[in-house]
Protein backbone atom coordinates (compact mmCIF):
# COMPACT_ATOMS: atom_id res chain seq x y z
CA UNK A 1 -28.38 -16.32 -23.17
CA UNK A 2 -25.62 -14.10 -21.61
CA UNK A 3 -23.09 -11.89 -22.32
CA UNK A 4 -20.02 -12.18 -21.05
CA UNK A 5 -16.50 -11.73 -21.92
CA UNK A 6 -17.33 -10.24 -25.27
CA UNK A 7 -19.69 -13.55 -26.23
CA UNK A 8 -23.27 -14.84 -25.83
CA UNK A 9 -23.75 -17.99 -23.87
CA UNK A 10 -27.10 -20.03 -23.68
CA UNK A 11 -27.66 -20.10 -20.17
CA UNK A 12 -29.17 -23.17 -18.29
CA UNK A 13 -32.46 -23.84 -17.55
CA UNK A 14 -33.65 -23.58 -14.17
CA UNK A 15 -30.77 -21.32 -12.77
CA UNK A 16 -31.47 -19.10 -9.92
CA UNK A 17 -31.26 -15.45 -9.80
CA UNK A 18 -28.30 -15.92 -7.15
CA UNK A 19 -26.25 -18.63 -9.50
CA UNK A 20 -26.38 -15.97 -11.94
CA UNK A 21 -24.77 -13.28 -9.87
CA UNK A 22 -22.16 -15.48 -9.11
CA UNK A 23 -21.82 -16.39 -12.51
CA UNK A 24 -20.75 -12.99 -13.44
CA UNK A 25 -24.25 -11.89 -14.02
CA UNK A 26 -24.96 -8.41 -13.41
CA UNK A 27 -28.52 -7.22 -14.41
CA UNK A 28 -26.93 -3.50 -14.82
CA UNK A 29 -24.95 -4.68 -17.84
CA UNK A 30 -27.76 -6.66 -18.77
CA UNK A 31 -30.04 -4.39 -19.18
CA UNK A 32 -27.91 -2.87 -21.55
CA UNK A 33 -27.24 -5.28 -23.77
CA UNK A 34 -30.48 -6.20 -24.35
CA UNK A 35 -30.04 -5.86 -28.30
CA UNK A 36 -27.02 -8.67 -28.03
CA UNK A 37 -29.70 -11.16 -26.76
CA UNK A 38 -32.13 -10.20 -29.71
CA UNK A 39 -28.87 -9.24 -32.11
CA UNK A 40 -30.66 -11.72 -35.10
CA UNK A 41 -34.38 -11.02 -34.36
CA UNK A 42 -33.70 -7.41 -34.64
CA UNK A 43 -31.54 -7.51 -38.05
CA UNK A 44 -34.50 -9.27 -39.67
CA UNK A 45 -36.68 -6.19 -38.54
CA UNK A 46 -34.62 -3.80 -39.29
CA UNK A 47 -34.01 -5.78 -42.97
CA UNK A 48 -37.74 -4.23 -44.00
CA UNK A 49 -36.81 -0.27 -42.88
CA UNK A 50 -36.01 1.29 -45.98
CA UNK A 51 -32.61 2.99 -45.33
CA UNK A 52 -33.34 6.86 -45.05
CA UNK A 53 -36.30 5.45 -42.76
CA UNK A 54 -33.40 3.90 -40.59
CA UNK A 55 -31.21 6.80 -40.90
CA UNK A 56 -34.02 9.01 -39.52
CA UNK A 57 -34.75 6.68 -37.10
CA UNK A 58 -31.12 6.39 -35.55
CA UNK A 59 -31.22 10.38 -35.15
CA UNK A 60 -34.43 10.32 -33.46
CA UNK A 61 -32.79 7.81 -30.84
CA UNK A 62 -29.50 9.56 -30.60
CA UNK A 63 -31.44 12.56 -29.70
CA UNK A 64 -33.79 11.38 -27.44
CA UNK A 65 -31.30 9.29 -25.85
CA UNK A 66 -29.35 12.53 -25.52
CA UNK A 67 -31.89 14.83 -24.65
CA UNK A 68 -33.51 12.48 -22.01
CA UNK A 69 -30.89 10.45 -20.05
CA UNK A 70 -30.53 13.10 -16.93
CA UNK A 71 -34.31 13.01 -16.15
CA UNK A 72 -34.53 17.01 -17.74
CA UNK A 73 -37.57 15.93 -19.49
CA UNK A 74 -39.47 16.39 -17.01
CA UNK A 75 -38.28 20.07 -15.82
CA UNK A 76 -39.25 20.20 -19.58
CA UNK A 77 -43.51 18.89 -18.39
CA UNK A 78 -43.10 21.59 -15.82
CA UNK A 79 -41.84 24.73 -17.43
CA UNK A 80 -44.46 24.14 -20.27
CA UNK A 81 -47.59 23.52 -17.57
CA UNK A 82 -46.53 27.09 -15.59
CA UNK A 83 -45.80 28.92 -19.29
CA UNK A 84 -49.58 27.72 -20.70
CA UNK A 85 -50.93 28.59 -17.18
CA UNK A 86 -49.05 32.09 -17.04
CA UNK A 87 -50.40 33.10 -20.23
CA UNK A 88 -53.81 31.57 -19.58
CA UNK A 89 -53.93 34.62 -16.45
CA UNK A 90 -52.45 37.40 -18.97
CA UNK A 91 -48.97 36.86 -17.44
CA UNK A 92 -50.46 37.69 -13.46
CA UNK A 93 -48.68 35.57 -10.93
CA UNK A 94 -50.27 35.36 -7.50
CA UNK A 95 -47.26 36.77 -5.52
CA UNK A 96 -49.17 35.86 -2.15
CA UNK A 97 -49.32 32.92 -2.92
CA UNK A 98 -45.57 32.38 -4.01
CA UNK A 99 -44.39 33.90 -0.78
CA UNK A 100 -46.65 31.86 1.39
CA UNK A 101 -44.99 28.58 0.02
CA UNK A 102 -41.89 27.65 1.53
CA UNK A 103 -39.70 25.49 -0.78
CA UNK A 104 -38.75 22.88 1.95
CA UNK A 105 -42.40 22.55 2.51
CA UNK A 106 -46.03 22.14 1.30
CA UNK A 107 -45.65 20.08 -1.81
CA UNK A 108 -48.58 21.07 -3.72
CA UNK A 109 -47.51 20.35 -7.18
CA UNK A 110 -46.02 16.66 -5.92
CA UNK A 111 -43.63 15.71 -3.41
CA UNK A 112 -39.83 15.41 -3.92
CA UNK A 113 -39.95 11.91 -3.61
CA UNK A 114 -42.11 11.79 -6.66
CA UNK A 115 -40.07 14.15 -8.96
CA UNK A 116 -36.66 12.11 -8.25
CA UNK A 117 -38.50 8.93 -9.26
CA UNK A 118 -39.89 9.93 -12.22
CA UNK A 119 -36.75 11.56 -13.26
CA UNK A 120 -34.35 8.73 -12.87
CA UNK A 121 -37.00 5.99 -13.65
CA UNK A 122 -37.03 7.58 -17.01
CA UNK A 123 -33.12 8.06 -17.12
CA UNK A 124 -32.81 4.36 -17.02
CA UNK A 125 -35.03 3.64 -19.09
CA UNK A 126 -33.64 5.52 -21.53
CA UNK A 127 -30.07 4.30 -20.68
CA UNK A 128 -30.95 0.46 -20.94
CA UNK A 129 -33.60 0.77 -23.58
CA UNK A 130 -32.16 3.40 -26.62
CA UNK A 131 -28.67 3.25 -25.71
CA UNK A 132 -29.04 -0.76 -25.67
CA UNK A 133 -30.61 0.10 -29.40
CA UNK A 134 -27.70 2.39 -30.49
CA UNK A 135 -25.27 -0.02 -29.08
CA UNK A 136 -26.55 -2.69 -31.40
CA UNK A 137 -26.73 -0.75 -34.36
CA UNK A 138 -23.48 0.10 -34.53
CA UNK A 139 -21.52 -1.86 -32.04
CA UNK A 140 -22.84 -4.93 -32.78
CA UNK A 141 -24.62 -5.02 -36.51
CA UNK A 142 -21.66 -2.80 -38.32
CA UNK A 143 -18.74 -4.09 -35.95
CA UNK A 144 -17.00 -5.55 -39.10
CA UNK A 145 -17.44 -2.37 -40.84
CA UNK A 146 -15.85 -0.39 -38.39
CA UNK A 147 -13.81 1.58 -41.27
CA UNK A 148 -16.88 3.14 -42.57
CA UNK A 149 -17.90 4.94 -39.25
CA UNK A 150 -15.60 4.53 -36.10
CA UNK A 151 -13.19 7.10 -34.70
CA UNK A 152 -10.69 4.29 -34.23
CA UNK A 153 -11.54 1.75 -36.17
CA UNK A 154 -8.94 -0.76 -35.47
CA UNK A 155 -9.54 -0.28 -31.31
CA UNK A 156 -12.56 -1.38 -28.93
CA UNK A 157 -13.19 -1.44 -25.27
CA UNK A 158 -12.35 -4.65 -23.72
CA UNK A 159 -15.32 -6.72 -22.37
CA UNK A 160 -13.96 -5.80 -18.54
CA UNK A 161 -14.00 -2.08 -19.62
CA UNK A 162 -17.25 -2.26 -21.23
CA UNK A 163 -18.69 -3.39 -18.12
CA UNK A 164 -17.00 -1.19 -16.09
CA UNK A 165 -17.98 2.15 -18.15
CA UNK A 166 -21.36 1.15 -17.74
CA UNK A 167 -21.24 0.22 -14.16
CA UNK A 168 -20.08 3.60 -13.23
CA UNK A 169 -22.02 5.43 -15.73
CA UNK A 170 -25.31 3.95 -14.23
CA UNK A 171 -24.12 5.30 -11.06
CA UNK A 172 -22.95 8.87 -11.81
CA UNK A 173 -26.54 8.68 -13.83
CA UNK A 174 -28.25 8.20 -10.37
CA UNK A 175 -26.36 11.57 -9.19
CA UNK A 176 -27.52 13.97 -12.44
CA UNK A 177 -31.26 12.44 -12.63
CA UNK A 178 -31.36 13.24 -9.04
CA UNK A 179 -30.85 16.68 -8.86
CA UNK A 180 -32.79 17.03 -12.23
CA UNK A 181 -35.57 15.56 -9.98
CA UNK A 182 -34.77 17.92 -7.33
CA UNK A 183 -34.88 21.20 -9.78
CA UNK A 184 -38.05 20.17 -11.21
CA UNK A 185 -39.35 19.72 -8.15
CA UNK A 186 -38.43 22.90 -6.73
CA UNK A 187 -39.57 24.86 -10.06
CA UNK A 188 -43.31 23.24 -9.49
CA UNK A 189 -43.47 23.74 -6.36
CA UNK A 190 -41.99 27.47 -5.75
CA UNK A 191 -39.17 28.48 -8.24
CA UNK A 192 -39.06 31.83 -7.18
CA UNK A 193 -35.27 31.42 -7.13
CA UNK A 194 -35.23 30.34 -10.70
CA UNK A 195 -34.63 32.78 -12.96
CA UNK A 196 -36.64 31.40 -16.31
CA UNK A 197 -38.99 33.51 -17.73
CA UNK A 198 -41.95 32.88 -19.79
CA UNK A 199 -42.69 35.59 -21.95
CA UNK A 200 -40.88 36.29 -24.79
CA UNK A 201 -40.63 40.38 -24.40
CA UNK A 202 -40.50 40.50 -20.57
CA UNK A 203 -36.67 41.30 -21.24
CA UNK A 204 -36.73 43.17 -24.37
CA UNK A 205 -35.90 41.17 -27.75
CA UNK A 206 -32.38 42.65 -27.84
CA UNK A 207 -31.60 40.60 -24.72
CA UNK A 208 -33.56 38.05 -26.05
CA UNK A 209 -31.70 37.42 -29.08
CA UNK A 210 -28.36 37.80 -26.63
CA UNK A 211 -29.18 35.35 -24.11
CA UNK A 212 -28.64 32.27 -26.35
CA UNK A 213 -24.50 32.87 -27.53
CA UNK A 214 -24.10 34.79 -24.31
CA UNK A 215 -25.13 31.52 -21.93
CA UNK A 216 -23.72 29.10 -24.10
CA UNK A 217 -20.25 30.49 -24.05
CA UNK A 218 -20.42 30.59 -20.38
CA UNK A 219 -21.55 27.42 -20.05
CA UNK A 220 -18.47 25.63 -22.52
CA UNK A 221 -15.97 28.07 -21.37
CA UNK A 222 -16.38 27.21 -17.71
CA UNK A 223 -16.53 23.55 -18.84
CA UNK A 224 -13.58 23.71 -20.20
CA UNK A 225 -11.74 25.48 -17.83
CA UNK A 226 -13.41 22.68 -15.23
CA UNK A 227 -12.08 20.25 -17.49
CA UNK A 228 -8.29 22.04 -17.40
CA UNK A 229 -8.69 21.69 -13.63
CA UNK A 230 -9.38 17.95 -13.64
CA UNK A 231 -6.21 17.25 -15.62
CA UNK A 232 -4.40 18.79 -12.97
CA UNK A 233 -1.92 15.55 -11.30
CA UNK A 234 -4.18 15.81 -7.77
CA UNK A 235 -7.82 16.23 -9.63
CA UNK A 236 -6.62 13.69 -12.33
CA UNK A 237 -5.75 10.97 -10.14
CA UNK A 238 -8.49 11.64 -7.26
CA UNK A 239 -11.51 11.73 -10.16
CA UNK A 240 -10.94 12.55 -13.90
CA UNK A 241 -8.55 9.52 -14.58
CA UNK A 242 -11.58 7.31 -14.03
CA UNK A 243 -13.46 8.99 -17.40
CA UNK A 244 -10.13 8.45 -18.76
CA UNK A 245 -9.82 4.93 -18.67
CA UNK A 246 -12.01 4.57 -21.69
CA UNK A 247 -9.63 5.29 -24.60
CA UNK A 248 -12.19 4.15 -27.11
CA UNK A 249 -15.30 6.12 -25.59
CA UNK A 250 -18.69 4.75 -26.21
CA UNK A 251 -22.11 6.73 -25.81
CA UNK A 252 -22.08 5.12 -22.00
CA UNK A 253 -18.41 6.78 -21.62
CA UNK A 254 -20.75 10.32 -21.13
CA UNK A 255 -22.09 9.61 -18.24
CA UNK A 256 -18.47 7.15 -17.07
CA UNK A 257 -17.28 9.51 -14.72
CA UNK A 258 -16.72 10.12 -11.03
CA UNK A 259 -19.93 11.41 -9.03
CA UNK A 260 -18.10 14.44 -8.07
CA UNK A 261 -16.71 15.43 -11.10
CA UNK A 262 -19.91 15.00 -12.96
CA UNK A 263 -22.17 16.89 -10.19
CA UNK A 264 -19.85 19.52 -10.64
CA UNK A 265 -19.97 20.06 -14.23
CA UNK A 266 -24.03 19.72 -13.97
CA UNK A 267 -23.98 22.93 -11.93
CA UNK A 268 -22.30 25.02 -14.01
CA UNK A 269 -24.70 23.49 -16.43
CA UNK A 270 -27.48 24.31 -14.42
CA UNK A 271 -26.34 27.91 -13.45
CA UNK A 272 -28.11 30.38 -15.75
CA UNK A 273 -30.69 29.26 -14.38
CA UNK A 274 -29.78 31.19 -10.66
CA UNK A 275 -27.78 33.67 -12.13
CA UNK A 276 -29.51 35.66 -15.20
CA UNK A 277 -32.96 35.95 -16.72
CA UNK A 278 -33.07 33.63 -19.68
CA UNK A 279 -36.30 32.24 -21.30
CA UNK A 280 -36.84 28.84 -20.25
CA UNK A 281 -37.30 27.43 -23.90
CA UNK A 282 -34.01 28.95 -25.14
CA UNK A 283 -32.08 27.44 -21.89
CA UNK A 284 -33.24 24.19 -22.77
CA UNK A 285 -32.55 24.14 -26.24
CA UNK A 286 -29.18 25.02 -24.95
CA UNK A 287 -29.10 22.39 -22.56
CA UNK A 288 -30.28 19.61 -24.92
CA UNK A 289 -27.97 21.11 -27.82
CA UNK A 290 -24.97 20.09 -24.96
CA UNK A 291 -26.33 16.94 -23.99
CA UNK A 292 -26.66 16.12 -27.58
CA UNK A 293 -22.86 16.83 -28.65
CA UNK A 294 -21.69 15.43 -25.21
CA UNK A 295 -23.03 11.93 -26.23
CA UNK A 296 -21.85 12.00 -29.92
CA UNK A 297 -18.49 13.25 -28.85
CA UNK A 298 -18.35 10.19 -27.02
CA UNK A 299 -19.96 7.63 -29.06
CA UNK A 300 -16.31 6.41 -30.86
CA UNK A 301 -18.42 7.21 -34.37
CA UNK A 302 -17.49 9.89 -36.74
CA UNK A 303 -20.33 11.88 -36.64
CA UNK A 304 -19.36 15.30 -38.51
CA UNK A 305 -20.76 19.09 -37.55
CA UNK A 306 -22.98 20.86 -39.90
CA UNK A 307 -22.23 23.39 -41.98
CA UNK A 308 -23.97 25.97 -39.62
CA UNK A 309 -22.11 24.88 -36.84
CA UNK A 310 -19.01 26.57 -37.73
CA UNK A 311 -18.11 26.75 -34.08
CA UNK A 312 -18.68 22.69 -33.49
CA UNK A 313 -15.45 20.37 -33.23
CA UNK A 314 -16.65 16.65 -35.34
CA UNK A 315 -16.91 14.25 -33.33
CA UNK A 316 -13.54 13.17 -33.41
CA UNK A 317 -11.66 16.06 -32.09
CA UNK A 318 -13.26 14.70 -28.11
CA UNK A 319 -12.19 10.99 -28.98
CA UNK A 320 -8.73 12.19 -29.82
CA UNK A 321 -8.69 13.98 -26.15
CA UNK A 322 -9.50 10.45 -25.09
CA UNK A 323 -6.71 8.73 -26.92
CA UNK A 324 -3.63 11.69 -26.45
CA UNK A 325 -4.75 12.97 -23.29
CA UNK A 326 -3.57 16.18 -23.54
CA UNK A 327 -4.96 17.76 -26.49
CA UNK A 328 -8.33 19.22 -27.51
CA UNK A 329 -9.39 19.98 -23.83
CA UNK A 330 -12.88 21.88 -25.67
CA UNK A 331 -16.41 20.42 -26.38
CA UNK A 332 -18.55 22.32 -28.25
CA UNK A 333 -16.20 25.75 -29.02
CA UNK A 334 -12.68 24.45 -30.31
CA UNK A 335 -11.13 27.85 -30.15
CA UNK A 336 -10.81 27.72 -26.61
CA UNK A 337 -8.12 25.16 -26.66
CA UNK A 338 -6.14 27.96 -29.48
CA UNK A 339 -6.81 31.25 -26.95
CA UNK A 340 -6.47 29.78 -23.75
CA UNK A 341 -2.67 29.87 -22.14
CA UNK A 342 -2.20 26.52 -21.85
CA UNK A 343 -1.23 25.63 -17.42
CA UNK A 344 -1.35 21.98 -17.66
CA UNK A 345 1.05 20.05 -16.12
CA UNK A 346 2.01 16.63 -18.54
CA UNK A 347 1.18 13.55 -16.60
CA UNK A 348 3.90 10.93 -17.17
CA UNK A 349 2.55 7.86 -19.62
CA UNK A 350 2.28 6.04 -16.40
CA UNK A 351 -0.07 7.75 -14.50
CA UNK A 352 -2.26 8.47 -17.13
């Protein structure tokens, strides 16, 4: 069986690989939606979870998926290895030894090659195999209940979009698992740009209780002015009006964006890291905490903050942006879109 055009089809024995292709095959999409192939097998599973089981279950995948699908996992292996081996030598570091290694060169803690493979191997993975998952659960179990949980419940993708969010979110994917693989890389190998520290004092505890609102607010208020630049006419039309061709966003719609425009936004992302001394375990858990909203925000399902989050738009406040266009320019601090003087020019309906 396929899927295409929105419906499974039994395929034929004893097709080729290449009659496939030109059947409209495409093993991208495919690997996707995996779950639509096993749609029935998986409902009887999931029939014997009890549902706060399920419930728990979902998170765990919505996190992972989150946390995992730009290859920072393993930057994750690497910073842990150097913090247990820093403290196993009271915190020394063998400066000679860091100056004698040239970052181009050497490769002692595994080659580049190696690092970009295991990071977007993993990305993929994670793509196809959880995302496939969440995409079943809610796209395809609960589609006639779409009331109870979607942003818009009365609007989906179209097949044709579907496929062609997660065409170009595969790609753009490629770009951000690659230069996780490539930051990973260099932090094993020499790092001695990088910034992260291990040791919880080696700052002071005043700066180490700072760090965390500090970087975040950099990080989302230099997103969202990035995002204010890309709705400018020029920026629109040459990259963001691809990420805005998805008016019902999806979990695949995070990634759905032009290779430029993501790259860029996965520097600023990535620039505490070169610019100020923040521990490495409270960068990531700023990282993930991104990566985790980013992918609800898009998901189409109305997934609420917490009460502790008083800062934290619902989920619905991003799809909106995806529907009107130009409102609610923020992710994860809606008061920038009430302080910031507003410079946007309105795109006709047309070019939108």
């Amino acid at each position: 069986m396929t899927y295409n055009n929105g419906k499974i089809q039994v395929e034929k024995k004893g097709i080729t690989f290449g009659e496939k292709l030109n059947n409209g095959y495409n093993p991208m999409i495919e690997g996707v939606r995996w779950t639509d192939r096993y749609a029935m097998q998986l409902e009887k599973i999931w029939q014997y979870i009890p549902n706060w089981l399920g419930q728990i279950f979902v998170a765990i995948a919505v996190f992972i998926f989150a946390s995992g699908i730009q290859g920072d996992w393993i930057s994750i292996v690497v910073h842990l290895f150097k913090h247990i081996e820093l403290h196993n030598q009271n915190y020394v570091q063998n400066e000679t030894a860091a100056e004698s290694s040239g970052w181009w060169t050497k490769d002692k803690n595994g080659s580049l090659l190696f690092f970009m493979t295991v990071a977007t191997t993993s990305s993929y993975a994670i793509y196809f195999g959880i995302g496939g998952f969440l995409h079943w659960f809610y796209y395809v179990r609960q589609r006639d209940k779409s009331h109870e949980w979607k942003c818009q419940p009365e609007k989906f993708m179209s097949p044709e979009l579907e496929r062609h969010e997660i065409m170009i979110g595969s790609l753009s994917l490629m770009v951000v698992s690659s230069m996780s693989g490539i930051i990973s890389w260099y932090a094993a190998n020499d790092g001695r740009y990088l910034k992260l520290y291990y040791r919880l004092d080696e700052y002071g505890y005043v700066w180490l209780f700072l760090q965390a609102p500090i970087v975040f607010m950099y990080q989302d208020y230099l997103t969202y002015l990035t995002h204010r630049f890309y709705h400018y006419p020029l920026m629109y039309k040459w990259f963001h009006k691809l990420h805005h061709k998805y008016k019902q966003p999806t979990a695949f719609s995070v990634s759905a964006i032009h290779p430029v425009e993501i790259l860029n936004v996965q520097l600023i992302l990535a620039s505490p890291m070169l610019l100020v001394p923040v521990h490495w375990i409270l960068f990531y858990i700023i990282l993930f905490y991104t990566y985790y909203h980013g992918i609800i925000d898009h998901s189409g399902i109305t997934f609420k903050a917490y009460w502790w989050q008083p800062w934290q738009p619902d989920a619905i406040f991003h799809d909106n942006h995806h529907q009107y266009f130009h409102v609610n320019y923020g992710f994860n601090i809606f008061i920038w879109d009430k302080v910031t003087i507003d410079t946007t020019i309105i795109l006709p309906k047309e070019q939108l």
